[in-house]
Protein backbone atom coordinates (compact mmCIF):
# COMPACT_ATOMS: atom_id res chain seq x y z
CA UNK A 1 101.69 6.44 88.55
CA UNK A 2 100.16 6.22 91.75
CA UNK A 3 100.69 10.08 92.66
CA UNK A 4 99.22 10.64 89.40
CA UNK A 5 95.85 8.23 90.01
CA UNK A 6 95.52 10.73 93.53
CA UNK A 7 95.57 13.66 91.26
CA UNK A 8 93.46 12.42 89.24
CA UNK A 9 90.67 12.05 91.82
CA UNK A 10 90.47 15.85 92.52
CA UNK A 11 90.65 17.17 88.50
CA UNK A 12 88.31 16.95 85.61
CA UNK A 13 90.88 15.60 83.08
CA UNK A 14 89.16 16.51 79.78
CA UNK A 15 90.10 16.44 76.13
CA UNK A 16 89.77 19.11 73.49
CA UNK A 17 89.26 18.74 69.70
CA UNK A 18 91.11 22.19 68.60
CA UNK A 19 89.39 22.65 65.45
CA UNK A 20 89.39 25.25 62.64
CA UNK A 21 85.55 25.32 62.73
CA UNK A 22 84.18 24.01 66.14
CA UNK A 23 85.94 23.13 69.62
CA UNK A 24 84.12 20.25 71.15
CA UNK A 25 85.38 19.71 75.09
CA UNK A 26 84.92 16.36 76.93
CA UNK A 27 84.91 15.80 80.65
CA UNK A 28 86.31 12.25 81.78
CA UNK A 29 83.62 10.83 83.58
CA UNK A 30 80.98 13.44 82.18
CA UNK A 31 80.76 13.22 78.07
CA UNK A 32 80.74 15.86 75.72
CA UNK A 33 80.70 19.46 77.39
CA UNK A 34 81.25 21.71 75.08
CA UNK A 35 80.73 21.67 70.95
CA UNK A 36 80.69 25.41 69.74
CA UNK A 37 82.25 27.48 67.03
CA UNK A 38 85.99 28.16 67.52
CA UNK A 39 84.70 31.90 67.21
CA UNK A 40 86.13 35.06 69.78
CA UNK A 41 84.41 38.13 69.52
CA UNK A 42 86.35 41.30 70.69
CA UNK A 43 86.23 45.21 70.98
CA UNK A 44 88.89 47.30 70.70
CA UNK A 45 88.51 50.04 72.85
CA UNK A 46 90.73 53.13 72.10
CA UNK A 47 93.21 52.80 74.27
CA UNK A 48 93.88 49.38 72.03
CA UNK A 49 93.14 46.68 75.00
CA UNK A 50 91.03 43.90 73.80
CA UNK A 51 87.85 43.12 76.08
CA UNK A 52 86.12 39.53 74.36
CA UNK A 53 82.75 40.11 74.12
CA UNK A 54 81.61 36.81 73.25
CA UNK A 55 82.70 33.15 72.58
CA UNK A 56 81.45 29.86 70.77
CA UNK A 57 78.09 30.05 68.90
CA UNK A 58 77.36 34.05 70.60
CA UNK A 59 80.50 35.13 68.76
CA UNK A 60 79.73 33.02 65.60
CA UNK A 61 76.33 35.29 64.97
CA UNK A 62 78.39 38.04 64.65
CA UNK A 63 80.70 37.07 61.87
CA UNK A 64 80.18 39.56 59.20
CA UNK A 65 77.68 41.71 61.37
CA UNK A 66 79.94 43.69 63.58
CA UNK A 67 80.39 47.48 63.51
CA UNK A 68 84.60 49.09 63.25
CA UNK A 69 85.01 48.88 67.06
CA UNK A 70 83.67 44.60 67.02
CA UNK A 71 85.89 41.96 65.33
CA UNK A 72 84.88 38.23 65.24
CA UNK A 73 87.87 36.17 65.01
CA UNK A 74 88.60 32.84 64.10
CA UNK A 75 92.17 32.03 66.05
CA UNK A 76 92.32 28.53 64.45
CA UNK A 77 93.32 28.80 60.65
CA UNK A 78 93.94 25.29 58.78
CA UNK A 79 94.16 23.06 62.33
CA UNK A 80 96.64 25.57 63.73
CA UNK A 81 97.42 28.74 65.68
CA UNK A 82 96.68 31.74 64.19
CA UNK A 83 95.99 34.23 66.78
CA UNK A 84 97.97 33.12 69.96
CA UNK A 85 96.61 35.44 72.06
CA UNK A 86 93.35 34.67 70.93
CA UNK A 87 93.77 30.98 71.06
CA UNK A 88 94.82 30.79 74.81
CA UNK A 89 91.94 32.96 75.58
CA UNK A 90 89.44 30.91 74.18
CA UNK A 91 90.69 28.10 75.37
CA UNK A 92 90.51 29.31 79.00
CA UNK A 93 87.08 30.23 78.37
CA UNK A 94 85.91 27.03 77.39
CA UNK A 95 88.24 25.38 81.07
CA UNK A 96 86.59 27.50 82.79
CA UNK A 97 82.93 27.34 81.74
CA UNK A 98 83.90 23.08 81.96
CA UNK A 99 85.22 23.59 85.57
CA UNK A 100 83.41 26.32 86.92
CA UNK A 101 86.03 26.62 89.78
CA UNK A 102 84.42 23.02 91.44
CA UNK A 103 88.11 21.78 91.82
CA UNK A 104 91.44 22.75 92.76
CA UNK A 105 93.50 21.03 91.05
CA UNK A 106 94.33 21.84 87.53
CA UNK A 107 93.08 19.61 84.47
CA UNK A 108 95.32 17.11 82.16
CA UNK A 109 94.39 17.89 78.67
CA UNK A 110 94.54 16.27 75.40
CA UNK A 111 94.59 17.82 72.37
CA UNK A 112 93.81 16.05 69.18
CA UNK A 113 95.91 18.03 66.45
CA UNK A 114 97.03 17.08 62.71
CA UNK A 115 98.94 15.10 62.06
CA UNK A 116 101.43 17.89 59.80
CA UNK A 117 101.55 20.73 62.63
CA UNK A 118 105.53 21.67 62.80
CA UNK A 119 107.24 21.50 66.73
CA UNK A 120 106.96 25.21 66.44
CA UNK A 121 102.95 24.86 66.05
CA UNK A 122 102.97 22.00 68.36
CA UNK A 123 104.75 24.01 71.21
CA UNK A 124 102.34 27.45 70.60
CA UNK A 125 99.14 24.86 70.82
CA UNK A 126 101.20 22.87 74.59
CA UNK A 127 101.62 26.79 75.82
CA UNK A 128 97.99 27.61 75.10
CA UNK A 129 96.54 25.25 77.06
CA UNK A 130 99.29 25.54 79.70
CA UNK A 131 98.93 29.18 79.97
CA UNK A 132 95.24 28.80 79.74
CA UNK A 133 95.39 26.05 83.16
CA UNK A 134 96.30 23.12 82.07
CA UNK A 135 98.82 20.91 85.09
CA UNK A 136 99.59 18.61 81.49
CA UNK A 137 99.45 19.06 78.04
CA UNK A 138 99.40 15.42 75.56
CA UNK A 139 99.01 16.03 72.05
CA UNK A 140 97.23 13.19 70.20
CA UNK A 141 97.51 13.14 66.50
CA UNK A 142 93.94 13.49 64.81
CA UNK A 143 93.95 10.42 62.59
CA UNK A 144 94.61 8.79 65.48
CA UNK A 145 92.14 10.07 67.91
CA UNK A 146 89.49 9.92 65.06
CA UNK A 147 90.15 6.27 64.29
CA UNK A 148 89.52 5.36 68.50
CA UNK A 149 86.95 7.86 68.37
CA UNK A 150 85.13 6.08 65.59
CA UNK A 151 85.50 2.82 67.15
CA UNK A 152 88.15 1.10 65.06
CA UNK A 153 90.33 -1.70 66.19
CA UNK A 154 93.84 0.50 66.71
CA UNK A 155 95.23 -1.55 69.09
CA UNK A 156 95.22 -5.10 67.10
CA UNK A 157 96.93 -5.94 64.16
CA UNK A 158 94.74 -4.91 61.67
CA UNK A 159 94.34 -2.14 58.82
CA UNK A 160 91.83 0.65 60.12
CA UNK A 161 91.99 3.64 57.65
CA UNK A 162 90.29 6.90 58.68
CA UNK A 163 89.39 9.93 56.81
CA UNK A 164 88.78 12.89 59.12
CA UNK A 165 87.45 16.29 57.62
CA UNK A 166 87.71 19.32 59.46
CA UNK A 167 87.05 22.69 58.40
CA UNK A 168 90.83 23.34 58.19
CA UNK A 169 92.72 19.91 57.50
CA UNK A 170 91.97 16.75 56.16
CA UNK A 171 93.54 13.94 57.85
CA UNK A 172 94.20 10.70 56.70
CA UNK A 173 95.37 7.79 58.48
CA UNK A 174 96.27 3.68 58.42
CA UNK A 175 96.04 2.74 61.95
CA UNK A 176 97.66 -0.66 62.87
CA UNK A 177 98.75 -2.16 66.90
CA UNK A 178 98.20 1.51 68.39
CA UNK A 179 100.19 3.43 66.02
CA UNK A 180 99.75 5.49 62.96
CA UNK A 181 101.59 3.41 60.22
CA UNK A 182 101.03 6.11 57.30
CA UNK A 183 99.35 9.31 57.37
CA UNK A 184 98.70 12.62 55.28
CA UNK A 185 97.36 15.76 56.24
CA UNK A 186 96.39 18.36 53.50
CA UNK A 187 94.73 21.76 54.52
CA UNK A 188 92.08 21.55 52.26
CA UNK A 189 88.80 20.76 53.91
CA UNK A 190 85.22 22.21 55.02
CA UNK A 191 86.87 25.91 54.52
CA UNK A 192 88.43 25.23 51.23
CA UNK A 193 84.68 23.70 50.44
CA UNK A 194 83.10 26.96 51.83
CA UNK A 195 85.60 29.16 49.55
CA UNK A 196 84.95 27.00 46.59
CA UNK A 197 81.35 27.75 46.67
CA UNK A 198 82.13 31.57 47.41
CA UNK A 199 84.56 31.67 44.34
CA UNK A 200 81.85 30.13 41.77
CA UNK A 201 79.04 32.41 42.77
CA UNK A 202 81.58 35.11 41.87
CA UNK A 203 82.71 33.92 38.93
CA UNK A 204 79.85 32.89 37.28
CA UNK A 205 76.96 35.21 38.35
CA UNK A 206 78.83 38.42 39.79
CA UNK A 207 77.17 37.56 42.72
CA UNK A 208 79.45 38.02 46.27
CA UNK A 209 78.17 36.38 49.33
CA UNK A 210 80.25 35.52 52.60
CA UNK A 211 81.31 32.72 54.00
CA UNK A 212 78.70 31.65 56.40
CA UNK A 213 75.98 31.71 52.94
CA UNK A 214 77.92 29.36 51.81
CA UNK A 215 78.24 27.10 54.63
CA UNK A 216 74.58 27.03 54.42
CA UNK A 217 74.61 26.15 50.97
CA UNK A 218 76.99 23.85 51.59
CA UNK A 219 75.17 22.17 54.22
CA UNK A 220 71.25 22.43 52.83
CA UNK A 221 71.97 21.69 49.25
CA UNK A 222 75.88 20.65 48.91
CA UNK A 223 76.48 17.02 47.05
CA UNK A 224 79.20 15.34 45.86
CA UNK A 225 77.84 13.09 43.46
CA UNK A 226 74.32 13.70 41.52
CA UNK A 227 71.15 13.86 43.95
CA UNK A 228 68.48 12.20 43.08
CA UNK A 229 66.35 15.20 44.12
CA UNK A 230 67.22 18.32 42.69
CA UNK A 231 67.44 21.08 45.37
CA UNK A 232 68.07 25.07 45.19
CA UNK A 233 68.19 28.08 47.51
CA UNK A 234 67.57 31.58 46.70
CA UNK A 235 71.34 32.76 47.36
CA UNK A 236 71.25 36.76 48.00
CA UNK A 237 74.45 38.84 48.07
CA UNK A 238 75.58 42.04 46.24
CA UNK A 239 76.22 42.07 42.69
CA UNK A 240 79.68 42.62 41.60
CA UNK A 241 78.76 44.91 38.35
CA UNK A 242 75.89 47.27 40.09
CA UNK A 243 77.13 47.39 43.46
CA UNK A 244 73.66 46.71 44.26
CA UNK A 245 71.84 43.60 46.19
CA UNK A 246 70.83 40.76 44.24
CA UNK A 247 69.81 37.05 44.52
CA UNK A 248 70.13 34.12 42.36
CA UNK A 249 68.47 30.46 42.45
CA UNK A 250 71.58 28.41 43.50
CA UNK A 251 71.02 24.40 42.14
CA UNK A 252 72.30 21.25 44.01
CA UNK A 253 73.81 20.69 40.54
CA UNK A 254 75.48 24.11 40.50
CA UNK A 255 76.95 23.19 44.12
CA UNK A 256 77.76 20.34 42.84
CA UNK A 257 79.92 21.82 40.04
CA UNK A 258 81.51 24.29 42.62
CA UNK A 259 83.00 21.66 44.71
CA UNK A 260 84.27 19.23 42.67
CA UNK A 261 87.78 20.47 42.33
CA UNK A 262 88.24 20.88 45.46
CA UNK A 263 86.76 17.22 46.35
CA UNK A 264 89.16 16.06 43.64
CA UNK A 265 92.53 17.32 46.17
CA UNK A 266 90.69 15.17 49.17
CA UNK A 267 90.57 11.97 46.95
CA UNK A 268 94.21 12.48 45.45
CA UNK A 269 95.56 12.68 49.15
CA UNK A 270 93.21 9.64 49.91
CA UNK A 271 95.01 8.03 46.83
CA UNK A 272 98.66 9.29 47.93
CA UNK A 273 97.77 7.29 50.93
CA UNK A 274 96.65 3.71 49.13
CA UNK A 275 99.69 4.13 47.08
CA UNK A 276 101.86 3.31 49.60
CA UNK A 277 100.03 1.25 52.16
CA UNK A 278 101.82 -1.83 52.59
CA UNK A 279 100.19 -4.90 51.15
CA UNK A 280 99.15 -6.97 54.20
CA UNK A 281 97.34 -3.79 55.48
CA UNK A 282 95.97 -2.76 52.31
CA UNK A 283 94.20 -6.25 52.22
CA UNK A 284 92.47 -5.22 55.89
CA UNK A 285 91.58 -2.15 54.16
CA UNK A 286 89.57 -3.90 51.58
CA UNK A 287 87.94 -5.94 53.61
CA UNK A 288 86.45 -3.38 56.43
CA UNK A 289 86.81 0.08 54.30
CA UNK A 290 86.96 3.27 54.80
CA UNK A 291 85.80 5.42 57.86
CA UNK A 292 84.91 9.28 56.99
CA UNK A 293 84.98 11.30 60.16
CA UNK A 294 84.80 15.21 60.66
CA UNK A 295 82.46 17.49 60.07
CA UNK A 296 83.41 16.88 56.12
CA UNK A 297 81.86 13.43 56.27
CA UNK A 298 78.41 15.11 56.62
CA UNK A 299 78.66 16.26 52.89
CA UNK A 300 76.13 14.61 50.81
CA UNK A 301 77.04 11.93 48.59
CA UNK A 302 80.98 11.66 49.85
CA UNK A 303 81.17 8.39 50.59
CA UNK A 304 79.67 7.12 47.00
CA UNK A 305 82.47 9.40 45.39
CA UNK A 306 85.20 8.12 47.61
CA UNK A 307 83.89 4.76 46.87
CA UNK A 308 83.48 4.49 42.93
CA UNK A 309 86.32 6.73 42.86
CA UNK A 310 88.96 3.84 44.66
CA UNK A 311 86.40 0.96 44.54
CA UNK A 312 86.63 0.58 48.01
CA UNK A 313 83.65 0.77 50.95
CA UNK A 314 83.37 3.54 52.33
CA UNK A 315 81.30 4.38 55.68
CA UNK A 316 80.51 7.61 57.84
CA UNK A 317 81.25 6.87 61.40
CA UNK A 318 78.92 7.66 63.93
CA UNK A 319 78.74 10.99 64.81
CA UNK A 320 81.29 12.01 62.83
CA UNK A 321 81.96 15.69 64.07
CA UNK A 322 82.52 14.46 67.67
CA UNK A 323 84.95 11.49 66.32
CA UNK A 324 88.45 13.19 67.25
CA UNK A 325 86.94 14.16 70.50
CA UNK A 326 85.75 11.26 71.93
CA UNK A 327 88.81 9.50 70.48
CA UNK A 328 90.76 12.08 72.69
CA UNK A 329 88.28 11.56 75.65
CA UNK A 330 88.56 7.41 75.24
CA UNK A 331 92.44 7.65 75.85
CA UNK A 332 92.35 10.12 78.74
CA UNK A 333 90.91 7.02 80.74
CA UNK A 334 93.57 4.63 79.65
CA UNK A 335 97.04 6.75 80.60
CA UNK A 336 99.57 4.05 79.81
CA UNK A 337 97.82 4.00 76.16
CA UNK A 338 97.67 7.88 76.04
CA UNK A 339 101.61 7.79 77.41
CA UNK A 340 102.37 5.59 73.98
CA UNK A 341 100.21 7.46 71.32
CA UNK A 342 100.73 11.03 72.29
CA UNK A 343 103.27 13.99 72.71
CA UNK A 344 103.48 15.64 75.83
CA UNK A 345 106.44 17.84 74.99
């Protein structure tokens, strides 16, 4: 422990919230460093070596933009690897831009990942960041990290439950005495949300638009329950039937509609979990609520759905996107805590 505390002195631990959408790095001792897209922009030269053009919010801009020899690649798919080469390079990237060489002694990282990765996903995320630099790789499970992040009370004996939204999972957790009692992950989240929107523009106005329109849509005018204001955007895209561009006036009620389904999945996995909560807890659970974390908890109008829909409170943490990060970040300056909670094998 001791020999560890030296290390310590000469390293800038930090912890890393892996995500589907956005990678947010945190320095112990520093804060938040890092919150960009989990984007990697590459060109393929003909010899078919890879050179990475670009990384984070650079690479995002190019999503749908790039010319045959330019690919923009997201290597995180539903919270887990699906470009390993990819992956570890990104990850370096953002060590390196973190460290910029000021030390010589390699970082301790923890990863917050969901809670259903497989040991075969957990090992391919460990070698990542070892390959990428790492002297130790903990894995912290993200209901967990979001729950500390968003300043519950894990460590007593008490009910905390925590709904974190990514873009690629949804993880939900009942957090009692430092230790994840029940938890669910689903991989349906801020992607599935995106796609949603995508799929009813299609299918009811010809329309196609990409992924990134409707993350704006999403974002600007997206609801879960009826606004109070109606909003609209003028959505523009190419029409399906004409092959030529078009736009349409795209309704807060129509978003509305185009998510619902896919809002209904979150709320049956939130009900999976209530199900089987033991009493005692579920009490505690009644009493404080609900926390929404992740990016997801931004939509407008979630936490009234979640509520009427289970008659319980329901709350949006604080900062809700950098919840599973700072939860990570919290533990890396308590190691006998982060020794209990998380996998470093």
């Amino acid at each position: 422990m001791f020999f560890d505390k030296l290390i310590g002195l000469f390293s800038s631990d930090i912890a890393i919230d892996l995500g589907t959408a956005n990678t947010v790095v945190i320095v112990r001792g520093q804060g938040i460093a890092i919150n960009e897209p989990s984007v990697v922009a590459i060109q393929r030269d003909p010899s078919g070596r890879n050179r990475i053009l670009a990384v984070g919010h650079e690479a995002k801009e190019m999503v749908g933009k790039t010319p045959g020899n330019i690919v923009a690649i997201r290597p995180m798919r539903d919270g887990v690897i699906a470009d390993f080469e990819m992956t570890e390079r990104m990850i370096r990237y953002f060590i390196e831009k973190v460290h910029r060489r000021k030390t010589f002694v390699r970082p301790r990282i923890v990863v917050g990942v969901p809670y259903g990765v497989t040991q075969v996903e957990r090992k391919a995320i460990k070698e990542s960041a070892m390959s990428a630099g790492a002297r130790e790789v903990y894995l912290i499970e993200e209901p967990m990290a979001a729950a500390i992040g968003a300043g519950l009370p894990v460590k007593e004996p008490r009910g905390s439950l925590v709904v974190d939204i990514g873009g690629g999972t949804t993880e939900i957790g009942v957090v009692s005495l430092g230790g994840l009692v029940i938890s669910k992950s689903i991989r349906v989240a801020g992607d599935k949300l995106d796609m949603a929107i995508v799929d009813y523009i299609k299918r009811k106005h010809n329309l196609l638009i990409g992924e990134r329109v409707a993350e704006e849509i999403k974002i600007q005018i997206g609801n879960a329950v009826a606004p109070k204001e109606q909003l609209s955007m003028f959505v523009k895209g190419r029409d399906q039937i004409t092959g030529l561009l078009a736009g349409i006036e795209f309704t807060s009620d129509d978003a509305r509609e185009a998510l619902q389904d896919t809002l209904k999945d979150i709320l049956s996995a939130l009900k999976d979990v209530l199900e089987v909560t033991p009493p005692d807890l579920a009490g505690d659970i009644v009493e404080n609520g609900v926390i929404l974390a992740g990016g997801g908890a931004l939509l407008k109008g979630l936490d009234k759905f979640l509520s009427e829909a289970t008659r319980l409170p329901v709350y949006v943490a604080e900062e809700p996107l950098l919840a599973v990060a700072k939860g990570a970040g919290r533990v890396l300056e308590e190691i006998d805590f982060l020794q209990q909670i998380a996998y470093d094998s």
